[in-house]
Protein backbone atom coordinates (compact mmCIF):
# COMPACT_ATOMS: atom_id res chain seq x y z
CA UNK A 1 0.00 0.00 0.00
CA UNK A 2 1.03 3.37 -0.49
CA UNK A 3 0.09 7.12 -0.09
CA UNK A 4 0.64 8.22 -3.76
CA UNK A 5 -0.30 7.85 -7.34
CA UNK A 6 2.76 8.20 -10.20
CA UNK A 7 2.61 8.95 -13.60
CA UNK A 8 5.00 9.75 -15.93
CA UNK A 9 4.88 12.70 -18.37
CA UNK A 10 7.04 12.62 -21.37
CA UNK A 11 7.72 16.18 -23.18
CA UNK A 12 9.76 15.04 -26.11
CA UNK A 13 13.20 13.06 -24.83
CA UNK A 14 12.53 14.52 -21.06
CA UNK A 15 9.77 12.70 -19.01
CA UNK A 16 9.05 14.08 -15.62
CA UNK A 17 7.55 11.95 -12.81
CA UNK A 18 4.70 13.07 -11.41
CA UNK A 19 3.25 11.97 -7.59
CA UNK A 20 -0.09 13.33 -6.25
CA UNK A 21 -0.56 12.25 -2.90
CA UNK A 22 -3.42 9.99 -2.63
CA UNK A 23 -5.99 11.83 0.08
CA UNK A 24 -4.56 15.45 0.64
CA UNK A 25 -4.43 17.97 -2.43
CA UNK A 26 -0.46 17.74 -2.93
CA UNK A 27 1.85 16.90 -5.72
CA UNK A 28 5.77 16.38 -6.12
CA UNK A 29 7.76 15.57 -8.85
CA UNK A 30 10.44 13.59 -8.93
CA UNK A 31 13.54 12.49 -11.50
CA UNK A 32 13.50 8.91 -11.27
CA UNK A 33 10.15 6.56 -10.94
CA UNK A 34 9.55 5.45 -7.61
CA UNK A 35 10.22 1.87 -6.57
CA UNK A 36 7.78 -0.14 -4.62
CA UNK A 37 8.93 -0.63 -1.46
CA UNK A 38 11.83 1.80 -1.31
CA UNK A 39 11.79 5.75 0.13
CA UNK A 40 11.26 7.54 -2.85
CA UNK A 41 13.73 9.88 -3.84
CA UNK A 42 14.90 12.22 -6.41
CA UNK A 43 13.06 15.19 -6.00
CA UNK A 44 13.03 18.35 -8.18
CA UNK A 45 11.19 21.22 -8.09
CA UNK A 46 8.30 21.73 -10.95
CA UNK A 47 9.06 22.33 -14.42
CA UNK A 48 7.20 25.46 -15.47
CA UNK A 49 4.37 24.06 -16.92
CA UNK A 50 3.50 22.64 -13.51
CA UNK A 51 0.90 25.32 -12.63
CA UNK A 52 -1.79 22.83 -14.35
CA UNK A 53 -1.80 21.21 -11.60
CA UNK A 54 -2.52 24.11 -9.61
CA UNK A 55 -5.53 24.90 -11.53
CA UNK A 56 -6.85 21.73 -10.62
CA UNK A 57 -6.61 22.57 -7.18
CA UNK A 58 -3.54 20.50 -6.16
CA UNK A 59 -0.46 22.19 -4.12
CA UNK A 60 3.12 21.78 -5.50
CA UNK A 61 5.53 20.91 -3.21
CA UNK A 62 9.11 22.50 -4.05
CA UNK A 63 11.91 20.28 -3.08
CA UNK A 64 13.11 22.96 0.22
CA UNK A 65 9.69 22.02 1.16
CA UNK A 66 9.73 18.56 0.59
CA UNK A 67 13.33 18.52 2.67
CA UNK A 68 12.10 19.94 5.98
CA UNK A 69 13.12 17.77 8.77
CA UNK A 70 10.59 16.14 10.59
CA UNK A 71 11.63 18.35 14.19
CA UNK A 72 9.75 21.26 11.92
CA UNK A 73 7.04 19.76 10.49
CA UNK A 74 3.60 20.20 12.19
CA UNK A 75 2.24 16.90 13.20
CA UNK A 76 -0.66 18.39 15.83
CA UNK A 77 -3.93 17.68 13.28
CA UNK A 78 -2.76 13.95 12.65
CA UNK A 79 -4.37 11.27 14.03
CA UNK A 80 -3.30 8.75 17.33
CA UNK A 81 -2.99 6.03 14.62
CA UNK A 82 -0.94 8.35 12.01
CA UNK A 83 1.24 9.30 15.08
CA UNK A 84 1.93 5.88 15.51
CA UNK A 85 3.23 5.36 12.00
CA UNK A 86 5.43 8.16 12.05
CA UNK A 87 6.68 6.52 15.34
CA UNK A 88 7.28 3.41 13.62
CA UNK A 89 8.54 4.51 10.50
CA UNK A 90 10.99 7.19 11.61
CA UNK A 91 10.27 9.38 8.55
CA UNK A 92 13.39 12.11 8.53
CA UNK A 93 11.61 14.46 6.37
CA UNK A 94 8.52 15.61 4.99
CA UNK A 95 8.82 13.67 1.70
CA UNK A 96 9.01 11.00 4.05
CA UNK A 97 6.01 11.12 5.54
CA UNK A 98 3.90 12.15 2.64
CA UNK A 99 5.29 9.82 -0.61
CA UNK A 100 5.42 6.16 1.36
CA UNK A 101 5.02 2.64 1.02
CA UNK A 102 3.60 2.41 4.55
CA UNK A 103 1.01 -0.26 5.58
């Protein structure tokens, strides 16, 4: 199981990876498709032709946002269960925690 959809988007030879998290209104792109089971990493921030996705309502995430350590990262509006995860799973940074394989 996992918290994201992928898809990649191929503008002539350059194909950018696109995640959009799978229950809050957030996307991320990365430079390499992510592997089931592994952190997913690789992050870049949007190519310019991103804001698309912002018309449809969803929130890039840059990649200084998608580095903030988990010590900065406000964690008050999750749930006991959620908590638990992240207590588990030892997420270091917000990519982390949003773009898993988590069960």
């Amino acid at each position: 199981m996992h918290t994201f959809h992928s898809v990649t988007i191929a503008q002539g030879p350059v194909s950018h990876i696109v995640l959009c998290h799978a229950h809050l209104p957030v996307a991320a792109f990365t430079e390499t498709p992510p592997v089931p089971g592994k952190p997913v990493s690789g992050f870049v921030d949007p190519p310019p032709w991103a804001g698309g996705f912002e018309a449809a309502g969803l929130r890039i995430l840059p990649v200084e946002e998608l580095s903030t350590p988990m010590t900065r990262v406000d964690l008050s509006e999750l749930s006991t269960a959620e908590l638990a995860q992240i207590r588990h799973w030892h997420p270091q940074v917000l990519s982390d925690l949003l773009f898993n394989w988590w069960d």
